[in-house]
Every structure is written in C-alpha cells, then in structure tokens.
C-alpha atoms as a PDB file:
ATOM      1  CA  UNK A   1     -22.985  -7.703  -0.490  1.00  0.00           C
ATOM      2  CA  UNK A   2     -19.194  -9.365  -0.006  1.00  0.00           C
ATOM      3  CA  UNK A   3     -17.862  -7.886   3.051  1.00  0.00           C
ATOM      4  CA  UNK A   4     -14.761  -5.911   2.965  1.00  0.00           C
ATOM      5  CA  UNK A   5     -12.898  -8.906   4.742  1.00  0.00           C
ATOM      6  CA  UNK A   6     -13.690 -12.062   2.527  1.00  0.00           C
ATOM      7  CA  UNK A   7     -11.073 -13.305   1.146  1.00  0.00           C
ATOM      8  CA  UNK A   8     -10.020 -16.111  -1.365  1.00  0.00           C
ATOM      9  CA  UNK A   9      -8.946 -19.174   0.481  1.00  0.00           C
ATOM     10  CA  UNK A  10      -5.350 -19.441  -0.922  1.00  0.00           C
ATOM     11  CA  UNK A  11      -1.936 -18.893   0.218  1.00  0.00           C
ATOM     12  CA  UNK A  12      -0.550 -16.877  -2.800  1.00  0.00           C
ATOM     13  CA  UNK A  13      -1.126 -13.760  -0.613  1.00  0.00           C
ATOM     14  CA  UNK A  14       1.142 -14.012   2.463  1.00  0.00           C
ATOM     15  CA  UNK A  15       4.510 -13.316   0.169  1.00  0.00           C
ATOM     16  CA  UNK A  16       3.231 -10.417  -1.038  1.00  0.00           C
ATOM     17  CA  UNK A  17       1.695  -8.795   1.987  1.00  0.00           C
ATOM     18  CA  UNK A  18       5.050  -9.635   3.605  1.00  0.00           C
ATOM     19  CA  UNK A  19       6.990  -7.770   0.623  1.00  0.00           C
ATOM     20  CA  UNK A  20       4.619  -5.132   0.899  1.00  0.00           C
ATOM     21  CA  UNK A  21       5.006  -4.473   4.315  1.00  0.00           C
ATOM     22  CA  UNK A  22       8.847  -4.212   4.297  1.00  0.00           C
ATOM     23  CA  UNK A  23       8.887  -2.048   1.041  1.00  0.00           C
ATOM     24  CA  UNK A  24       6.492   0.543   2.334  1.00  0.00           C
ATOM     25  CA  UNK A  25       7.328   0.553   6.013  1.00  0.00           C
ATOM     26  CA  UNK A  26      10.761   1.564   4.456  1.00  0.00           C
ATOM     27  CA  UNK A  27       9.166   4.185   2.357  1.00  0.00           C
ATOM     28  CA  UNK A  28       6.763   5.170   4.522  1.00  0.00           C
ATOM     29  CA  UNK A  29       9.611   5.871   7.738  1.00  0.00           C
ATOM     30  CA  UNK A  30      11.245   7.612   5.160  1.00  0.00           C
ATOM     31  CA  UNK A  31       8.434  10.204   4.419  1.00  0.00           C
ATOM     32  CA  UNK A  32       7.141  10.027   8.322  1.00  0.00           C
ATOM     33  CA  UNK A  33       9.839   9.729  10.983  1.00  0.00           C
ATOM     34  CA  UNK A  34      12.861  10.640   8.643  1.00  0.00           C
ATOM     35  CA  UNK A  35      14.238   7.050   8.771  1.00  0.00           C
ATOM     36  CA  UNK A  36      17.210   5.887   6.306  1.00  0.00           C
ATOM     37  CA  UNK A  37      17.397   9.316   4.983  1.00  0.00           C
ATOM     38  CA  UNK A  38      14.128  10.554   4.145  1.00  0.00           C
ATOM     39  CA  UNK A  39      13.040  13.786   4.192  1.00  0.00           C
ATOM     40  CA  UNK A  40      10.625  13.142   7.054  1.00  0.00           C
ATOM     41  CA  UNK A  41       6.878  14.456   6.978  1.00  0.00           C
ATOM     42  CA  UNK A  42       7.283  18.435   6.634  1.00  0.00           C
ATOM     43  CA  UNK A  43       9.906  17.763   3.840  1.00  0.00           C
ATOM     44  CA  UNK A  44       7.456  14.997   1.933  1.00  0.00           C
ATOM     45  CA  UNK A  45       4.747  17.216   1.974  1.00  0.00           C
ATOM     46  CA  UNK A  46       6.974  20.046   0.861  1.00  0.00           C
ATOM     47  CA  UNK A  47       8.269  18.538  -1.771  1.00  0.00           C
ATOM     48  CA  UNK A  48       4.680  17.202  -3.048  1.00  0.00           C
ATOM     49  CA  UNK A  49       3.654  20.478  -2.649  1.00  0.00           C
ATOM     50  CA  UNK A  50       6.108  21.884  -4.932  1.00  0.00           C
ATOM     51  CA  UNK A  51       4.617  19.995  -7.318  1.00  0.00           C
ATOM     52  CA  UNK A  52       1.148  21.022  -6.613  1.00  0.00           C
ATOM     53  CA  UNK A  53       0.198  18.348  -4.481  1.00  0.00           C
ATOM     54  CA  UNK A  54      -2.147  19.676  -1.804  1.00  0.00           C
ATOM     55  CA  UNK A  55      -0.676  18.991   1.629  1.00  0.00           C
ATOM     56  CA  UNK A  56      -3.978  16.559   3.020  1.00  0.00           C
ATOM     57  CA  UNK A  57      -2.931  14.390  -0.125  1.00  0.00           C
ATOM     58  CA  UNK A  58       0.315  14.856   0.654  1.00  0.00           C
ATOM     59  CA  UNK A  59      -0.155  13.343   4.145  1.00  0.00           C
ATOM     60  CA  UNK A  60      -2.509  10.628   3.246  1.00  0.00           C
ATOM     61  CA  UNK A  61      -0.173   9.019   0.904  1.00  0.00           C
ATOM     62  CA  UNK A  62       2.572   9.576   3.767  1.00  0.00           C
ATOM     63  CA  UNK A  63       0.602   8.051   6.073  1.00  0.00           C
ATOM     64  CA  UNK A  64      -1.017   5.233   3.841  1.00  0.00           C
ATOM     65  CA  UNK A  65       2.090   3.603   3.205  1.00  0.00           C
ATOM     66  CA  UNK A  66       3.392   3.995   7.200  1.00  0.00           C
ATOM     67  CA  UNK A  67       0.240   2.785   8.777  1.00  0.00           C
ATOM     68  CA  UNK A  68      -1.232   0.914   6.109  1.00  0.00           C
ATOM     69  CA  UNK A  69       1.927  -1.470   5.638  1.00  0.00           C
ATOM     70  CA  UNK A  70       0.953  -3.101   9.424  1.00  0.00           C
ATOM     71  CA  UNK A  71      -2.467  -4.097   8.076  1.00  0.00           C
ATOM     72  CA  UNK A  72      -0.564  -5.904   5.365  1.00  0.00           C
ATOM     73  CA  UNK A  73       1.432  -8.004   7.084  1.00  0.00           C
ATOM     74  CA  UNK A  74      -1.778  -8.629   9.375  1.00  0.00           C
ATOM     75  CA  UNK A  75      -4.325  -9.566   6.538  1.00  0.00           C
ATOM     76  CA  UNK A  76      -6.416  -6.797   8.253  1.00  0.00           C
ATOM     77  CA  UNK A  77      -8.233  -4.571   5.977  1.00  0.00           C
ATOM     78  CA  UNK A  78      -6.201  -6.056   3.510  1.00  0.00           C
ATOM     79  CA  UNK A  79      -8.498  -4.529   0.659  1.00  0.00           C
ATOM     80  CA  UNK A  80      -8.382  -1.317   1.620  1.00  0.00           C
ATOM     81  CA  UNK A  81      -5.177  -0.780   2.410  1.00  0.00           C
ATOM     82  CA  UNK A  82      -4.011  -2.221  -0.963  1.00  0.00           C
ATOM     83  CA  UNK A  83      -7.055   0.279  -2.794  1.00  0.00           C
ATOM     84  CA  UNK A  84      -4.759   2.641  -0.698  1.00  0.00           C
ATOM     85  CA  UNK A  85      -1.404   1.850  -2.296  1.00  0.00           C
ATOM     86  CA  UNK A  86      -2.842   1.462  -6.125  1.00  0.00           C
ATOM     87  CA  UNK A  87      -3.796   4.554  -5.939  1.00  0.00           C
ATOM     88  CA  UNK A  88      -0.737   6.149  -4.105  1.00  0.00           C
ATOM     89  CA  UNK A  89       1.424   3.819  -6.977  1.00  0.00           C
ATOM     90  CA  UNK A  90      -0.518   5.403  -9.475  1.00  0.00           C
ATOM     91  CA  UNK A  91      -0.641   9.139  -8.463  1.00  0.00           C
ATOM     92  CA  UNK A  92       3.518   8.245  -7.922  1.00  0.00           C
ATOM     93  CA  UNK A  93       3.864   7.336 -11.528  1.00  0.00           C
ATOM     94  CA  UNK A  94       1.979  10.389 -13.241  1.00  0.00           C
ATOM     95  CA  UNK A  95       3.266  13.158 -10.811  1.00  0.00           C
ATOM     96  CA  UNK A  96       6.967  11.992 -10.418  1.00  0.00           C
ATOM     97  CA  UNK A  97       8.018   8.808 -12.199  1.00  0.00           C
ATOM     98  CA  UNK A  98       6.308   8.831 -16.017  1.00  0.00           C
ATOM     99  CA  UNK A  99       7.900  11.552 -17.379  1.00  0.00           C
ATOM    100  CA  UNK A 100      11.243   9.838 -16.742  1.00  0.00           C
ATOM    101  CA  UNK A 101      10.453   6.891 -18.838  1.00  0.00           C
ATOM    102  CA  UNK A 102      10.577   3.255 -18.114  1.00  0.00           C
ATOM    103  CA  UNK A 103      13.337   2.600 -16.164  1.00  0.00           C
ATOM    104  CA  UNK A 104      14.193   2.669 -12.294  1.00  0.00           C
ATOM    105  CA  UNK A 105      17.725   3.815 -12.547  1.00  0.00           C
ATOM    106  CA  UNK A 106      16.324   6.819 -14.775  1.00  0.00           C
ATOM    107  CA  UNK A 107      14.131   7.541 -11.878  1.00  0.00           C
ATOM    108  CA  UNK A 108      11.113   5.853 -14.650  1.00  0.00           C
ATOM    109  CA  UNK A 109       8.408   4.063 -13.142  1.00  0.00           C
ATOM    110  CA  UNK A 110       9.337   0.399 -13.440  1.00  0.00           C
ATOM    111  CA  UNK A 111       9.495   0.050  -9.410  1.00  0.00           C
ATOM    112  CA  UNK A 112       6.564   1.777  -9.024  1.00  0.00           C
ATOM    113  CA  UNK A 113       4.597  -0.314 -11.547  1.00  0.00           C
ATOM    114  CA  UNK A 114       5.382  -3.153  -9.896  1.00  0.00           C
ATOM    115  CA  UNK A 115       4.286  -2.387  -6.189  1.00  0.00           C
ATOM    116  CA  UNK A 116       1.411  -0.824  -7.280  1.00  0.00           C
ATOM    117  CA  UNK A 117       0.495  -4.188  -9.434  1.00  0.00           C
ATOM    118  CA  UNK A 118       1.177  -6.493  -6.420  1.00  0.00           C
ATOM    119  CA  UNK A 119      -0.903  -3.993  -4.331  1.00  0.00           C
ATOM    120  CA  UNK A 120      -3.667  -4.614  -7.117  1.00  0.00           C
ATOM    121  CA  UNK A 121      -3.307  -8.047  -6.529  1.00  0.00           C
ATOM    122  CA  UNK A 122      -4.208  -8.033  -3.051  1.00  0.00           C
ATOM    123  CA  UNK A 123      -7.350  -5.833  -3.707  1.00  0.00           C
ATOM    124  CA  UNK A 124      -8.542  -8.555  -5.931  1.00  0.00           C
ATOM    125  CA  UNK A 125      -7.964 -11.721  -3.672  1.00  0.00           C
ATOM    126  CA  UNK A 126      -7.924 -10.195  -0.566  1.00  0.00           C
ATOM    127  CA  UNK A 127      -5.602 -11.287   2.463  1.00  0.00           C
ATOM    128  CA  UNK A 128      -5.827 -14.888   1.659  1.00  0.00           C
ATOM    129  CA  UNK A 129      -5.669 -17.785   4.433  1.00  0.00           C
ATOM    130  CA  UNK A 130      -3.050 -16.819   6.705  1.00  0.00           C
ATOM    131  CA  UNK A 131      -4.846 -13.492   7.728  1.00  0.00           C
ATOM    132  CA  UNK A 132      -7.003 -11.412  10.609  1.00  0.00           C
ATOM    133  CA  UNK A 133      -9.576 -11.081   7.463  1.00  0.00           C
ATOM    134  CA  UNK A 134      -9.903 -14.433   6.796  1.00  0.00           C
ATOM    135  CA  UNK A 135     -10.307 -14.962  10.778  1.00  0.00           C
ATOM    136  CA  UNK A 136     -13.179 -12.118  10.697  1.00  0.00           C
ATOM    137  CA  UNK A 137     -15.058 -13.515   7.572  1.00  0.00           C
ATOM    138  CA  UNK A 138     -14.912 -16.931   8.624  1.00  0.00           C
ATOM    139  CA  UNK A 139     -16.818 -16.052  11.794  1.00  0.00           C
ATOM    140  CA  UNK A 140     -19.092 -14.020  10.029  1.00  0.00           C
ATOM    141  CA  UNK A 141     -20.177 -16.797   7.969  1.00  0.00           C
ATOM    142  CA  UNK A 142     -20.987 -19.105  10.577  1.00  0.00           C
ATOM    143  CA  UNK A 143     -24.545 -19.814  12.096  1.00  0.00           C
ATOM    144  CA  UNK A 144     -25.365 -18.767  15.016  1.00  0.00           C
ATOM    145  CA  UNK A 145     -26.393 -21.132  17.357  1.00  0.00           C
END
C-alpha cells in the first residue's frame, strides 16, 4: 500500500500549493476570524445552515480551507488536504454556485471549478519535490541500516 505521503518527484506542484494556500487562507479568514469582510464562523455556519447545511459540515469546510491551506504550502498531508478541498469545491458548486450558471460575475461556478480542479490535481500527484511529504516518504523508503 502507497503511503499517504508519496509523492511524484516533479516540481509542477509547488505553484499550485502556493496558489492554493493564498486563495483559501483568504477564504478561509473570511469564514473563521472575520478577515476582509467575511462573515466570520457563527455567520458561515448560519448562512450554510440556511441552506440546510448541518452546522459540523458547516465547520469542517470552514475549517478545511483555514487549517488545511498551511499543509499546502508545506507539502504536508498534501493528499488529504486537497481530498479536503475537492470535496468542499464540489459541495460549493451544487449548494451555492450551479444554479447560477457558468460564470463568476453571475455568482456561477467558474472560480469554483477551477480551485477545486487544481485541488484535484494535487490529490493525484501529491506534494511533489519541494515538500515535508516528499521529506517523510523519502525516509520511509530507505533501508535501515
């Protein structure tokens, strides 16, 4: 069995864990700590709630994109995290965004799409070279002496 921290040898993932971690620390201070003028965590889960969300969910996808951004731009966990955020994308586009079409500035699910593909990527190849998971997996694959 492939442990959870191999990883493709390649560079290809460093942009996008670095992308990743600005986009959803944004997003994810927004729906925590209130930051750049989010609702904050009561007013999130509120608002998922309204839409018959229930709050734990509500919280875990909070809380995915807040913590799980720093183990992006570590390379540490970097598949799980980024099983995480394709399914937070992908709950995003059928309880909010899909109904409003394509389009970003019609609220549609363009954006959405595309974070949620990149995160996909990352689940596939893992956290690449420059990582703590390509540190951990390297060891592990090394006699012991």
């Amino acid at each position: 069995m492939k442990s959870i921290f191999s990883t493709s040898a390649t560079w290809w993932q460093l942009p996008l864990r670095l992308v990743l971690f600005l986009t959803f620390w944004m997003h994810g201070s927004q729906k925590v700590l209130g930051m750049y003028e989010g609702p904050g965590l009561s007013g999130f889960v509120g608002w998922l709630g309204s839409m018959g969300v229930p709050a734990p969910l509500a919280y875990l996808a909070a809380f995915t994109e807040f913590l799980g951004c720093f183990g992006l731009a570590f390379g540490f966990l970097t598949r799980v995290v980024a099983l995480g955020l394709v399914v937070d994308m992908s709950v995003a586009i059928l309880t909010v965004h899909l109904k409003n079409g394509f389009f970003s500035e019609k609220g549609g699910y363009e954006y959405v799409l595309a974070l949620g593909c990149m995160a996909l990527a990352l689940l596939i190849g893992g956290g690449g070279n420059l990582s703590v998971d390509r540190m951990i997996s390297s060891r592990r694959s090394r006699p012991s002496a």
